[in-house]
Each structure stands twice: as C-alpha cells, then as structure tokens.
Protein backbone atom coordinates (compact mmCIF):
# COMPACT_ATOMS: atom_id res chain seq x y z
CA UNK A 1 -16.80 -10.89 12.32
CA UNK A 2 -16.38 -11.71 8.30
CA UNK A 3 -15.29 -8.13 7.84
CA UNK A 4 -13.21 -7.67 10.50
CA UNK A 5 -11.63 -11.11 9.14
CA UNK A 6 -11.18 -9.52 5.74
CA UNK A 7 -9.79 -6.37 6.68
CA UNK A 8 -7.17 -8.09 9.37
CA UNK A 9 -5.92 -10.65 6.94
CA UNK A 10 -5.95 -8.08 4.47
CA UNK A 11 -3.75 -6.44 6.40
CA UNK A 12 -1.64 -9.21 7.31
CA UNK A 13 -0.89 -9.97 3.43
CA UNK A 14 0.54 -6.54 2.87
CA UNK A 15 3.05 -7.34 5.84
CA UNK A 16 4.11 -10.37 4.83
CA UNK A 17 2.20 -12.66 7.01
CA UNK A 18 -0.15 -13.54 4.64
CA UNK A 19 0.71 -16.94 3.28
CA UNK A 20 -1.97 -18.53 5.77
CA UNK A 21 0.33 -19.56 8.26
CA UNK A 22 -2.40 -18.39 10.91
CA UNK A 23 -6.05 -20.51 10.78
CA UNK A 24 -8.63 -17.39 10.96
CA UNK A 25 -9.48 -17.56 15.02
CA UNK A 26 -5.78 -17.29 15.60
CA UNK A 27 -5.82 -14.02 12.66
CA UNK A 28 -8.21 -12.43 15.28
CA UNK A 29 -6.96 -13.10 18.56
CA UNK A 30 -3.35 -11.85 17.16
CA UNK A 31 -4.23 -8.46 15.23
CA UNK A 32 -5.00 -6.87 18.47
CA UNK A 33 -1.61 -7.69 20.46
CA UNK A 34 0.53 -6.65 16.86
CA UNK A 35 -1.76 -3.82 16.42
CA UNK A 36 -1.21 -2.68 20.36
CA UNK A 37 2.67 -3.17 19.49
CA UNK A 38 2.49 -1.10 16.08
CA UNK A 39 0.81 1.63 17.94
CA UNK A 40 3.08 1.68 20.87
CA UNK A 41 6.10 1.62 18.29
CA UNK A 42 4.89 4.57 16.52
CA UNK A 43 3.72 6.52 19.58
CA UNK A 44 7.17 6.90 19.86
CA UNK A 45 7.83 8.90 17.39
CA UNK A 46 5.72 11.56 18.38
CA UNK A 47 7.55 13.67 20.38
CA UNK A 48 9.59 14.32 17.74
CA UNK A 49 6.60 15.47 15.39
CA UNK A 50 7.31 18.92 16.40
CA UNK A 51 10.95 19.43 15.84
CA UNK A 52 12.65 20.78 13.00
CA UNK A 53 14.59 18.10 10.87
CA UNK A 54 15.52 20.37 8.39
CA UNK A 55 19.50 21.40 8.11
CA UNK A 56 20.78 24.40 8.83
C-alpha cells in the first residue's frame, strides 16, 4: 500500500494535483476513477494510430 501511495501521489504532483489537497485514503480511492478516465481518453486516439498524418 506505501508504494502504491508513492507512486500515485507521485504521479499526482507531476499533474498538478500535488499540493496535498487530497488526505492519502482519498489519493487511492481517486487514482483508479482518473486513471480509468485517462485511459478511456487516450483509447481514443487509437484508431487513428494507423493513418498517415503526413502532407501530401
């Protein structure tokens, strides 16, 4: 649990959310649902990981 502390609020400093707004059991029930939103926002993107950007 430590680690996975560490690593999430970690995380959450290099996004800006560091400046312990969040007490550390609300860090770890929160990383999941923004991480599940992150993923979902760059799943997205995928279908375009195949086409070609470059101009013609």
């Amino acid at each position: 649990m430590a680690v996975i502390y560490l690593i999430v609020n970690f995380g959450m400093h290099l996004v800006g959310w560091g400046n312990e707004m969040f007490s550390w059991w609300q860090t770890l029930l929160v990383a999941p649902v923004v991480g599940f939103f992150y993923w979902l926002f760059l799943s997205g993107f995928r279908r375009f990981a195949n086409e070609d950007v470059t101009p013609s």
